[in-house]
C-alpha atoms as a PDB file:
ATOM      1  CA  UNK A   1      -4.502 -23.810  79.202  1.00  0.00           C
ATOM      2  CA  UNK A   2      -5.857 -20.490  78.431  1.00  0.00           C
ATOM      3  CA  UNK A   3      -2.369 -18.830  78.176  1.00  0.00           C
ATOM      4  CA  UNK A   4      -1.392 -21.567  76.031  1.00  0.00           C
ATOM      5  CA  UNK A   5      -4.150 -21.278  73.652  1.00  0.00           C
ATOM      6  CA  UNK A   6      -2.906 -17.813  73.718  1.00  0.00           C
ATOM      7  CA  UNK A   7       0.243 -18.452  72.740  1.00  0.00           C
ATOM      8  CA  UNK A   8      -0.858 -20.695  69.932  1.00  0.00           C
ATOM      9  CA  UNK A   9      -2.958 -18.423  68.194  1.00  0.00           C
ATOM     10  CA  UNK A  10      -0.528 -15.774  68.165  1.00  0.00           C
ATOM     11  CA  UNK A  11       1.863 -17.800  66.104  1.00  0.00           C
ATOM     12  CA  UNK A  12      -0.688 -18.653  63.695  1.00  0.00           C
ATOM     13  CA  UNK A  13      -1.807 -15.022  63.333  1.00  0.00           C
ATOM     14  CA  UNK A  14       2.157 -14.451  63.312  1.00  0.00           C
ATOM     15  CA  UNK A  15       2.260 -16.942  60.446  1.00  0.00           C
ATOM     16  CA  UNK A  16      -0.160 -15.816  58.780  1.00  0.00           C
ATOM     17  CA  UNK A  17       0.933 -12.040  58.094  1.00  0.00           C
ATOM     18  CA  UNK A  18       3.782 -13.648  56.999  1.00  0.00           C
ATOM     19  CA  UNK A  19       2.482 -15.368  54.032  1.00  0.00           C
ATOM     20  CA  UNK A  20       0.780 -12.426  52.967  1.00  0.00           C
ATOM     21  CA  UNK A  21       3.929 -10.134  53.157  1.00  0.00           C
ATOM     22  CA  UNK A  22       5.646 -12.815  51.019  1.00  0.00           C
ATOM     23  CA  UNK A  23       2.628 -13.290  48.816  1.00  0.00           C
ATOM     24  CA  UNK A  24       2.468  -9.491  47.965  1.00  0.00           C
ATOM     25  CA  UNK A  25       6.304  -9.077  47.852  1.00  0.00           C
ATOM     26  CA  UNK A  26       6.440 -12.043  45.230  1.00  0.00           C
ATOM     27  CA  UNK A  27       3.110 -10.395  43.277  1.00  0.00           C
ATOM     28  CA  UNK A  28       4.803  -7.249  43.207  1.00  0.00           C
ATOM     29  CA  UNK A  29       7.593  -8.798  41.468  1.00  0.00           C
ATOM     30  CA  UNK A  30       6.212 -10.654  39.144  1.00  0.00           C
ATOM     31  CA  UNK A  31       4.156  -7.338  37.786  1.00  0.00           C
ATOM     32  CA  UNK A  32       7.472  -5.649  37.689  1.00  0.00           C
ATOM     33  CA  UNK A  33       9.254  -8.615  35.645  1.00  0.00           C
ATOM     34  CA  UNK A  34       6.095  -8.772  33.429  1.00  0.00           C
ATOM     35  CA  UNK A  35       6.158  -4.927  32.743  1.00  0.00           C
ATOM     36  CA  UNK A  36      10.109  -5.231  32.355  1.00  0.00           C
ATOM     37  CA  UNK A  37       9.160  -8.260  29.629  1.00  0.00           C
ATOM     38  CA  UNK A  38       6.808  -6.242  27.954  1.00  0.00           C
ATOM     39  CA  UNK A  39       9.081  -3.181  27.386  1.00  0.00           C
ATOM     40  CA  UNK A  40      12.056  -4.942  26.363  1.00  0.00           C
ATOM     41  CA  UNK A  41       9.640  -6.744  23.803  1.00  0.00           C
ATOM     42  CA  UNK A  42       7.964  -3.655  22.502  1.00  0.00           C
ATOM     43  CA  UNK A  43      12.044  -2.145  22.450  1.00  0.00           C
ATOM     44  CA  UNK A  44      12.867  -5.202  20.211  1.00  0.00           C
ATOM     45  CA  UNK A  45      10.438  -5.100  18.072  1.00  0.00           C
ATOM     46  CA  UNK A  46      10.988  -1.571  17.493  1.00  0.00           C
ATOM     47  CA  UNK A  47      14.587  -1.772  16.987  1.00  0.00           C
ATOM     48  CA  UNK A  48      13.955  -4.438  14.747  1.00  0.00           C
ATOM     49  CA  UNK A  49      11.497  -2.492  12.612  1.00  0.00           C
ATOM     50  CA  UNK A  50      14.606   0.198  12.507  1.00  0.00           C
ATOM     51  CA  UNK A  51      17.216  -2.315  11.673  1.00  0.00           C
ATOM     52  CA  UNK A  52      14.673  -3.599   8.723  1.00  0.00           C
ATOM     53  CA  UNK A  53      14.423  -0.011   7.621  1.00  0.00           C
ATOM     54  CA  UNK A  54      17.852   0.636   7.679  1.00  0.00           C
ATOM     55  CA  UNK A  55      19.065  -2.093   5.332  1.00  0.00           C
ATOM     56  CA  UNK A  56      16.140  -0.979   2.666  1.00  0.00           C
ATOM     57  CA  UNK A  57      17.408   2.654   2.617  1.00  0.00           C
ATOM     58  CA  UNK A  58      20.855   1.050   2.535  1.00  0.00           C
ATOM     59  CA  UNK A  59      19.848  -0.964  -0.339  1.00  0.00           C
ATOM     60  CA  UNK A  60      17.899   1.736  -2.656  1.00  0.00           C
ATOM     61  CA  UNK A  61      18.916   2.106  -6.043  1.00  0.00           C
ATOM     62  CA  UNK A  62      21.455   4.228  -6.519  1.00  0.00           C
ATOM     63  CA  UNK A  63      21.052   7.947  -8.455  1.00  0.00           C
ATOM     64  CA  UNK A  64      17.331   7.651  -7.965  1.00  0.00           C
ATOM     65  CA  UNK A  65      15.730  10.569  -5.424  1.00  0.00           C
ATOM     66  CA  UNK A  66      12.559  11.121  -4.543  1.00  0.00           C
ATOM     67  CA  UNK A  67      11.797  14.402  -6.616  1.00  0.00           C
ATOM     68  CA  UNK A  68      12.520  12.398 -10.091  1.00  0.00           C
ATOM     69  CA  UNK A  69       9.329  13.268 -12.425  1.00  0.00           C
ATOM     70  CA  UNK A  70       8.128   9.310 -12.352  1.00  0.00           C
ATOM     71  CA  UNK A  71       8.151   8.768  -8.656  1.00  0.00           C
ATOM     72  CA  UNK A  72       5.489  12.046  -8.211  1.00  0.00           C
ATOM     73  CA  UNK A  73       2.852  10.997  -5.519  1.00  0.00           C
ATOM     74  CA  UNK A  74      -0.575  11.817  -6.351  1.00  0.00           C
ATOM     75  CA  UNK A  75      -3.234  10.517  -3.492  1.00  0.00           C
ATOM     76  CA  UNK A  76      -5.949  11.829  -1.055  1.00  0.00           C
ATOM     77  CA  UNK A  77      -3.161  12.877   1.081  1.00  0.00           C
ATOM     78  CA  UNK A  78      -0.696  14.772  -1.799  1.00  0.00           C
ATOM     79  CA  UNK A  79      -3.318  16.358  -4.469  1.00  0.00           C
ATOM     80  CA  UNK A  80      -2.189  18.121  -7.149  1.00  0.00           C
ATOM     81  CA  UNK A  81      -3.572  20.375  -9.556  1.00  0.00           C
ATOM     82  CA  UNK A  82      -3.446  19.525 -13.186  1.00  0.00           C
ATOM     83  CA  UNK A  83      -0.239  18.735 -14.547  1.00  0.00           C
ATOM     84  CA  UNK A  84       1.651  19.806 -17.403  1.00  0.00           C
ATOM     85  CA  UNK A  85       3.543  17.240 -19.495  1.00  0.00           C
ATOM     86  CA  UNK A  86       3.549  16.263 -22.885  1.00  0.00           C
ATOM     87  CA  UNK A  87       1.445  13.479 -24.404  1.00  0.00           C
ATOM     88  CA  UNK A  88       1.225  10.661 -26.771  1.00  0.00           C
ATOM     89  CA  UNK A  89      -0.916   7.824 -27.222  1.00  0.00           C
ATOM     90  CA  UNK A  90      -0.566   3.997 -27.219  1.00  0.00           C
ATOM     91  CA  UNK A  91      -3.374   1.974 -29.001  1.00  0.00           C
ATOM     92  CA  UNK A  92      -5.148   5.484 -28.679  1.00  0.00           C
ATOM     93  CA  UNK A  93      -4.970   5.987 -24.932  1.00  0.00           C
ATOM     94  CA  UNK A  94      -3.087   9.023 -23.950  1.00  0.00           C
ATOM     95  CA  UNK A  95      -0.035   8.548 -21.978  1.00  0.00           C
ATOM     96  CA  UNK A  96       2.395  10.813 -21.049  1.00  0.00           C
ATOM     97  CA  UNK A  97       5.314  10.924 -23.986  1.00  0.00           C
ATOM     98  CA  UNK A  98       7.605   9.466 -21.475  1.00  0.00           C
ATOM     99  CA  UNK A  99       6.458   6.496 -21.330  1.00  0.00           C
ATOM    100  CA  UNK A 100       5.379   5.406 -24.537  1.00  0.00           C
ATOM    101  CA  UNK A 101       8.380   3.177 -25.447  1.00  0.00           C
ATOM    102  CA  UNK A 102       7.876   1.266 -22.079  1.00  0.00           C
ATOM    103  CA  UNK A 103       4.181   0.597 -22.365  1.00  0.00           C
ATOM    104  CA  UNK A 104       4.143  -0.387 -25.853  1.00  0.00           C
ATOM    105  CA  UNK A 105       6.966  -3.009 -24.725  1.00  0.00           C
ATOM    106  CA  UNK A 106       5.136  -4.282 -21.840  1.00  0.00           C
ATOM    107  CA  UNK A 107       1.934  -4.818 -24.088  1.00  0.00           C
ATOM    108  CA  UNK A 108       4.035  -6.447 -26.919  1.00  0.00           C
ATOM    109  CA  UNK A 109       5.912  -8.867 -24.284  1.00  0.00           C
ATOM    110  CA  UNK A 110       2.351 -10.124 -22.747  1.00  0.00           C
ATOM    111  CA  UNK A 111       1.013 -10.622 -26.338  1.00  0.00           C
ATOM    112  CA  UNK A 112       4.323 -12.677 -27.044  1.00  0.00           C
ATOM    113  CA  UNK A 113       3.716 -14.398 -24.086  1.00  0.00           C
ATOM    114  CA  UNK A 114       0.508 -15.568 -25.185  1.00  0.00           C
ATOM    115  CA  UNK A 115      -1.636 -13.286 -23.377  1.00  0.00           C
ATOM    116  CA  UNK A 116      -2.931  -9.829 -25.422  1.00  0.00           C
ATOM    117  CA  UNK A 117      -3.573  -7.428 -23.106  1.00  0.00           C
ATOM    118  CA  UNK A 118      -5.848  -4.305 -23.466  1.00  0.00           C
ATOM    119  CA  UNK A 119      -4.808  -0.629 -22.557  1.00  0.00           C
ATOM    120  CA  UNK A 120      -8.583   0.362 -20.862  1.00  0.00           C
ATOM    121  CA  UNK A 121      -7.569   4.075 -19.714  1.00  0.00           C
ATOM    122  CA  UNK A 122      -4.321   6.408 -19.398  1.00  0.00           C
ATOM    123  CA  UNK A 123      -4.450   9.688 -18.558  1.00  0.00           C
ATOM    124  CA  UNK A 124      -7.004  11.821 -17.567  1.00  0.00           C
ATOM    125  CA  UNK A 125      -7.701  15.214 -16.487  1.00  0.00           C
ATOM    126  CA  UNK A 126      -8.571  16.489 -13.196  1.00  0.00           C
ATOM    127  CA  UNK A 127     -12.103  17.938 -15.203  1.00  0.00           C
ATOM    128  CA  UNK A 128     -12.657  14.335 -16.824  1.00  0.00           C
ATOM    129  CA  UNK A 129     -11.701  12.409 -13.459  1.00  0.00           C
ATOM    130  CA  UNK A 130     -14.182  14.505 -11.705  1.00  0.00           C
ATOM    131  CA  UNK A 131     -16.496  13.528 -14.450  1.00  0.00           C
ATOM    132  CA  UNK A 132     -15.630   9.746 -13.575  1.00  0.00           C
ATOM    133  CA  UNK A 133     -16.254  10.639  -9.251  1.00  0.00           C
ATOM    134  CA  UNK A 134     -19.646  11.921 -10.358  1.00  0.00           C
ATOM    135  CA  UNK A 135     -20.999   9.206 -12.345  1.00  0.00           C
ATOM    136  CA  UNK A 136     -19.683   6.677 -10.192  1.00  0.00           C
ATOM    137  CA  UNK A 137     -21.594   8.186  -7.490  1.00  0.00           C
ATOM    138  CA  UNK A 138     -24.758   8.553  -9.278  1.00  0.00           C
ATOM    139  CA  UNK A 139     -24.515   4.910 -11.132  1.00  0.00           C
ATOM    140  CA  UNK A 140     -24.378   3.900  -7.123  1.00  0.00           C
ATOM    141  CA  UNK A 141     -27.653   6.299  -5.787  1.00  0.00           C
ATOM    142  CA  UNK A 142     -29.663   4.655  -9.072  1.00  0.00           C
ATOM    143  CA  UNK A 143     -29.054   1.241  -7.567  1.00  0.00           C
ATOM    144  CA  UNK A 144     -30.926   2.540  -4.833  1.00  0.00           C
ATOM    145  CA  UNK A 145     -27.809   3.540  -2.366  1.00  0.00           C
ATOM    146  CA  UNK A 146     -28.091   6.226  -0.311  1.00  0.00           C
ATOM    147  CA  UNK A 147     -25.788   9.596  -1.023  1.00  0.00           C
ATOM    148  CA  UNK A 148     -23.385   8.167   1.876  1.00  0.00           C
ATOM    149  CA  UNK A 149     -23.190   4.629   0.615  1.00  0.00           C
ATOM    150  CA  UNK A 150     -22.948   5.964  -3.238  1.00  0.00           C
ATOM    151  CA  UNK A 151     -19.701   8.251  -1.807  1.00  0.00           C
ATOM    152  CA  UNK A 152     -18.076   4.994   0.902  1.00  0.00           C
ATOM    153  CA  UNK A 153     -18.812   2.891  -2.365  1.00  0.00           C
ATOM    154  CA  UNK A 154     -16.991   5.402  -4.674  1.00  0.00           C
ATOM    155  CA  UNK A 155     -13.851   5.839  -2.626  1.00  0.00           C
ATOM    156  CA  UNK A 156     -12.923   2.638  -2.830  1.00  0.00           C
ATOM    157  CA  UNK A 157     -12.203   2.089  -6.061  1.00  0.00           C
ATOM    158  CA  UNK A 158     -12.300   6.310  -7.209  1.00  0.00           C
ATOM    159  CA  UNK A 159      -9.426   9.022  -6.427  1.00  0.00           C
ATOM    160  CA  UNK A 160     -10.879  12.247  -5.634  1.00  0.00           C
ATOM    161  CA  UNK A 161     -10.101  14.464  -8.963  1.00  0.00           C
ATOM    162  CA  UNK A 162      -6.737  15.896  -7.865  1.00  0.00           C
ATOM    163  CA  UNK A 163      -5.901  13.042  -5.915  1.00  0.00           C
ATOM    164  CA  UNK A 164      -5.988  10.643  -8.515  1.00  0.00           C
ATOM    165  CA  UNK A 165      -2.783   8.500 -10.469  1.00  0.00           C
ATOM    166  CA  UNK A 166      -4.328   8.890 -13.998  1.00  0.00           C
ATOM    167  CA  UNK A 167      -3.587  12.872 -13.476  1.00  0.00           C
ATOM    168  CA  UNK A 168       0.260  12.219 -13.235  1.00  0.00           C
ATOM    169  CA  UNK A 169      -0.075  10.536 -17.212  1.00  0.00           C
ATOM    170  CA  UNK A 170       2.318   7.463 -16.001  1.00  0.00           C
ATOM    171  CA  UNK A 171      -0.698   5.434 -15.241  1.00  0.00           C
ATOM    172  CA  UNK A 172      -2.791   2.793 -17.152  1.00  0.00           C
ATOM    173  CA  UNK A 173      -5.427   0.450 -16.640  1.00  0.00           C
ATOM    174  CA  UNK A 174      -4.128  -2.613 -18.272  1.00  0.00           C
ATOM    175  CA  UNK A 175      -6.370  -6.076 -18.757  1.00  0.00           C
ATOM    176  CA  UNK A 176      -5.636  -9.528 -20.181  1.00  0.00           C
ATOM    177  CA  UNK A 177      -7.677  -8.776 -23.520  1.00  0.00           C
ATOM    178  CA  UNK A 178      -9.649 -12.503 -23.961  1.00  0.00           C
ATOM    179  CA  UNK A 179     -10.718 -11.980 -19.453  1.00  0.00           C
ATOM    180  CA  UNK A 180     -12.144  -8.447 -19.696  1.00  0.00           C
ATOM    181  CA  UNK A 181     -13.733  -8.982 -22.843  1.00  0.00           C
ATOM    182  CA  UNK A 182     -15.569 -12.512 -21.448  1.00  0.00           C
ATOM    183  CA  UNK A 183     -16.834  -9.990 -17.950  1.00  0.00           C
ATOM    184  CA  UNK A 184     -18.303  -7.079 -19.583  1.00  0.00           C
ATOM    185  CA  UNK A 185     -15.187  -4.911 -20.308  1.00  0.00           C
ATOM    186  CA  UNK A 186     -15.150  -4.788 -16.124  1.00  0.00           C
ATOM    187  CA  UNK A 187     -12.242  -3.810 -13.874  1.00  0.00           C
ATOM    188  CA  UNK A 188     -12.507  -6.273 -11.070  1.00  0.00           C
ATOM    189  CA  UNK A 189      -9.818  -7.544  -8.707  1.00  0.00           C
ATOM    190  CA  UNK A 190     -10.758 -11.005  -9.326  1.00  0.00           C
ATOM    191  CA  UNK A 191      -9.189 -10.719 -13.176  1.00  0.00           C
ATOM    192  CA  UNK A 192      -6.017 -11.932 -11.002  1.00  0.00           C
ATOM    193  CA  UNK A 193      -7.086 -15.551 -11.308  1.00  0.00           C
ATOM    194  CA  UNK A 194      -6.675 -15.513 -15.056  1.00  0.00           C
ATOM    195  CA  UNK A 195      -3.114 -16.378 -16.083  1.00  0.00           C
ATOM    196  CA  UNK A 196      -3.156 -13.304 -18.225  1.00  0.00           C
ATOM    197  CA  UNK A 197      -3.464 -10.959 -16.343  1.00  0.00           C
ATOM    198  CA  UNK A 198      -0.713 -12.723 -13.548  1.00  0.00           C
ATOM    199  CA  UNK A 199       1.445 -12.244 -16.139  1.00  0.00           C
ATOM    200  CA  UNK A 200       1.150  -8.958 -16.467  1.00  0.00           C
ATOM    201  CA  UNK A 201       1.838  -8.393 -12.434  1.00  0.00           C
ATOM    202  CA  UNK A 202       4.233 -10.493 -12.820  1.00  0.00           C
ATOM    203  CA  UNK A 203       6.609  -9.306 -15.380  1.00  0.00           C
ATOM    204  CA  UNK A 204       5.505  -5.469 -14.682  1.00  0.00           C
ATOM    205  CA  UNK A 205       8.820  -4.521 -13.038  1.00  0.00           C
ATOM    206  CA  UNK A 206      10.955  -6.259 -16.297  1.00  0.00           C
ATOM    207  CA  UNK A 207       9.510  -3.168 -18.374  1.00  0.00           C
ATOM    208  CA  UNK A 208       9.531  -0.493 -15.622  1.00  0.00           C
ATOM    209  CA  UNK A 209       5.752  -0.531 -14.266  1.00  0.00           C
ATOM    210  CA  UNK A 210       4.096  -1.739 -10.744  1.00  0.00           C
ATOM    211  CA  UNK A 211       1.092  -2.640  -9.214  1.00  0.00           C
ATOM    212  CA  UNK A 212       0.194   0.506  -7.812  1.00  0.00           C
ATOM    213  CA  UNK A 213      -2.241  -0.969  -5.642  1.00  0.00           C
ATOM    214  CA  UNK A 214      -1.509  -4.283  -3.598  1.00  0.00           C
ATOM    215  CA  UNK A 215      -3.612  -5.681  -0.911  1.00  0.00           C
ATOM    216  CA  UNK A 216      -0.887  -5.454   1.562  1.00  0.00           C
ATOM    217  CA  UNK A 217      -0.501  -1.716   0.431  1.00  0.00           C
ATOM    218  CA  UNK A 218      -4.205  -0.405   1.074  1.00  0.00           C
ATOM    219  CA  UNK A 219      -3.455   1.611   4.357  1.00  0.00           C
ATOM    220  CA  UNK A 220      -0.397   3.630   2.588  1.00  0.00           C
ATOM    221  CA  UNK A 221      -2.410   4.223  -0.804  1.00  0.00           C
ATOM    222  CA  UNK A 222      -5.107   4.967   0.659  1.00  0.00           C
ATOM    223  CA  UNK A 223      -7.088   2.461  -2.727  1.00  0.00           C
ATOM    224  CA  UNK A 224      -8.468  -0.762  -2.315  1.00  0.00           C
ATOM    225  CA  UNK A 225      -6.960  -3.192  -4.370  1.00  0.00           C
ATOM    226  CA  UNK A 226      -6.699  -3.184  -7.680  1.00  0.00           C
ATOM    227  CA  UNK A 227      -5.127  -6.169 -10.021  1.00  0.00           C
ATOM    228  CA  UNK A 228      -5.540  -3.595 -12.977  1.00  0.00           C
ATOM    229  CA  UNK A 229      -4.028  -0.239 -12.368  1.00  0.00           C
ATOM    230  CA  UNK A 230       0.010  -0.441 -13.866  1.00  0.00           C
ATOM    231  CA  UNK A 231       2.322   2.708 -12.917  1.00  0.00           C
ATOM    232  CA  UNK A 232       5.553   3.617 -14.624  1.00  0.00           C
ATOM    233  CA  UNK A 233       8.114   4.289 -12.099  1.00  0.00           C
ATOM    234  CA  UNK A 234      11.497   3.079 -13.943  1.00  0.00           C
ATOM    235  CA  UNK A 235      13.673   0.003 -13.933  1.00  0.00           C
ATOM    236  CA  UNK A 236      15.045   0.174 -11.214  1.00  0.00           C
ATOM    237  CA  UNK A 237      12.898   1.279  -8.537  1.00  0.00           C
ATOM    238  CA  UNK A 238      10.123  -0.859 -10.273  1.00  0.00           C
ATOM    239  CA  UNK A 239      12.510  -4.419  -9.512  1.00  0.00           C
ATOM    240  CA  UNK A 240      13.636  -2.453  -5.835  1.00  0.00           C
ATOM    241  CA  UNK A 241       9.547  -1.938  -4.803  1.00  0.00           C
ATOM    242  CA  UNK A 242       8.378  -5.529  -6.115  1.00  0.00           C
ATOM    243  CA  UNK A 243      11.494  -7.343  -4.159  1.00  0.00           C
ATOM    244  CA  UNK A 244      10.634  -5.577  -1.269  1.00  0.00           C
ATOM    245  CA  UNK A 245       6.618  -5.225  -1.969  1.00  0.00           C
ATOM    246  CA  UNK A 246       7.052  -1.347  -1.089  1.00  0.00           C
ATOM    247  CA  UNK A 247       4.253   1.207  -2.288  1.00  0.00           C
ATOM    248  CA  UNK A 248       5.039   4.265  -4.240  1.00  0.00           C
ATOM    249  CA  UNK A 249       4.566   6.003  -1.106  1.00  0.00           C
ATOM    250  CA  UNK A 250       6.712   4.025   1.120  1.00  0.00           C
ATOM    251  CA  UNK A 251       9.160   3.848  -1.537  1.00  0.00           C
ATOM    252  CA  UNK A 252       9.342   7.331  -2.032  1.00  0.00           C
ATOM    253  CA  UNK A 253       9.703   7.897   1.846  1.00  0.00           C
ATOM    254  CA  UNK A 254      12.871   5.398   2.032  1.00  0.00           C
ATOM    255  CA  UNK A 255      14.507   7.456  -0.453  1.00  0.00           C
ATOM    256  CA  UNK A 256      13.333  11.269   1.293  1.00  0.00           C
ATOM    257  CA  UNK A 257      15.019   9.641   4.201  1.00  0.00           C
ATOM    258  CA  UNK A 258      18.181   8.396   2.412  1.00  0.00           C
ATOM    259  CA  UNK A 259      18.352  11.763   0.862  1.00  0.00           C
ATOM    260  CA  UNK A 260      17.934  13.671   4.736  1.00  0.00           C
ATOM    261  CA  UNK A 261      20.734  11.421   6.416  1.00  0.00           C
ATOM    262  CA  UNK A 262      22.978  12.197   3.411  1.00  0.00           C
ATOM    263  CA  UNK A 263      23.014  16.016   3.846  1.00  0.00           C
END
């Protein structure tokens, strides 16, 4: 009876390790299928993300680079020192000459549409935009916010003189007239609820001009949103970057790399 017993825990001890070799053999392969998954995945998604990029460079406009006067990119990351350009003025905002003709169209279509809009601010010099940081700073420490909350606060919505679009002269700050004058003569995101001013972000690319700031845009611009500020880029790449709801700066990198593969 005893040898018996024996015997019959031995098999069970037998039976036993082999479950657990199995078991860990099986575990082991299902961590190597799931790592397998996961890389083939992240290689999809990656060659996807190519493919995507690929048909946009395939599909710029054509006889428009990256180093064309209108397409300069001014931001915390590419400052400039003050430009030199000549300059006009449209309903007495100064604008660089270039773009006169343009901007007084796109004005003159949204007042034909029903919906007068108001040039707030053009161009500005790196002097009178650092005049703009510092008040904007100091309107923020009189409400009682500390010198680090008064500069976080400022960023949003302020370039950094140098770093800032109204410098390049192809910028405005453009309002439906009747909202801004019913909130103060404010520039606030939220004028993008009156029909107005959709019109103007709207039909921006038919004259030449885009958003330059789009929510979906704030990590390449480096600006929060704004449903105000209007940049002249030209026809074409104006239609190309709203189809395609492509920043200046992502716009402008398509074409760098359009112009690298093509040398």
């Amino acid at each position: 009876m005893r040898k018996a017993a024996r015997e019959m825990l031995r098999k069970v001890w037998t039976g036993l390790a082999l479950v657990t070799i199995v078991g860990a053999l099986s575990g082991c392969g299902t961590t190597k299928t799931t790592a397998t998954k996961a890389t083939a995945t992240s290689s999809q998604k990656t060659t996807k993300t190519q493919t995507k990029r690929q048909k946009l460079i395939s599909a710029l406009p054509k006889g428009v680079k990256s180093t064309d006067s209108d397409l300069v990119v001014v931001n915390e990351w590419h400052k400039h020192s003050e430009m030199t350009f000549d300059k006009s003025s449209v309903n007495g905002i100064a604008v660089r000459s270039s773009i006169v003709k343009p901007l007084e169209a796109f004005i003159a279509g949204a007042k034909k549409a029903g919906y007068p809009a108001t040039i707030v601010s053009g161009y500005r010099s790196v002097a009178y935009q650092q005049e703009v940081w510092d008040q904007s700073i100091q309107t923020y420490e009189n409400q009682g916010k500390t010198a680090k909350e008064a500069l976080k606060l400022t960023k949003e919505y302020v370039a950094v003189p140098r770093a800032s679009e109204h410098e390049t002269g192809l910028a405005a700050d453009i309002m439906n007239t009747t909202w801004y004058n019913n909130h103060g003569n404010q520039l606030l995101s939220s004028s993008d609820k009156a029909k107005g001013q959709q019109w103007l972000i709207n039909h921006a690319a038919d004259y030449g001009f885009v958003l330059r700031f789009t929510k979906a845009g704030e990590k390449s611009t480096g600006i929060d949103y704004e449903s105000w500020h209007f940049r002249y880029v030209g026809k074409a790449s104006a239609q190309f970057m709203t189809k395609h709801n492509l920043t200046l700066e992502q716009y402008v990198s398509l074409l760098q790399a359009r112009e690298k593969a093509n040398k």
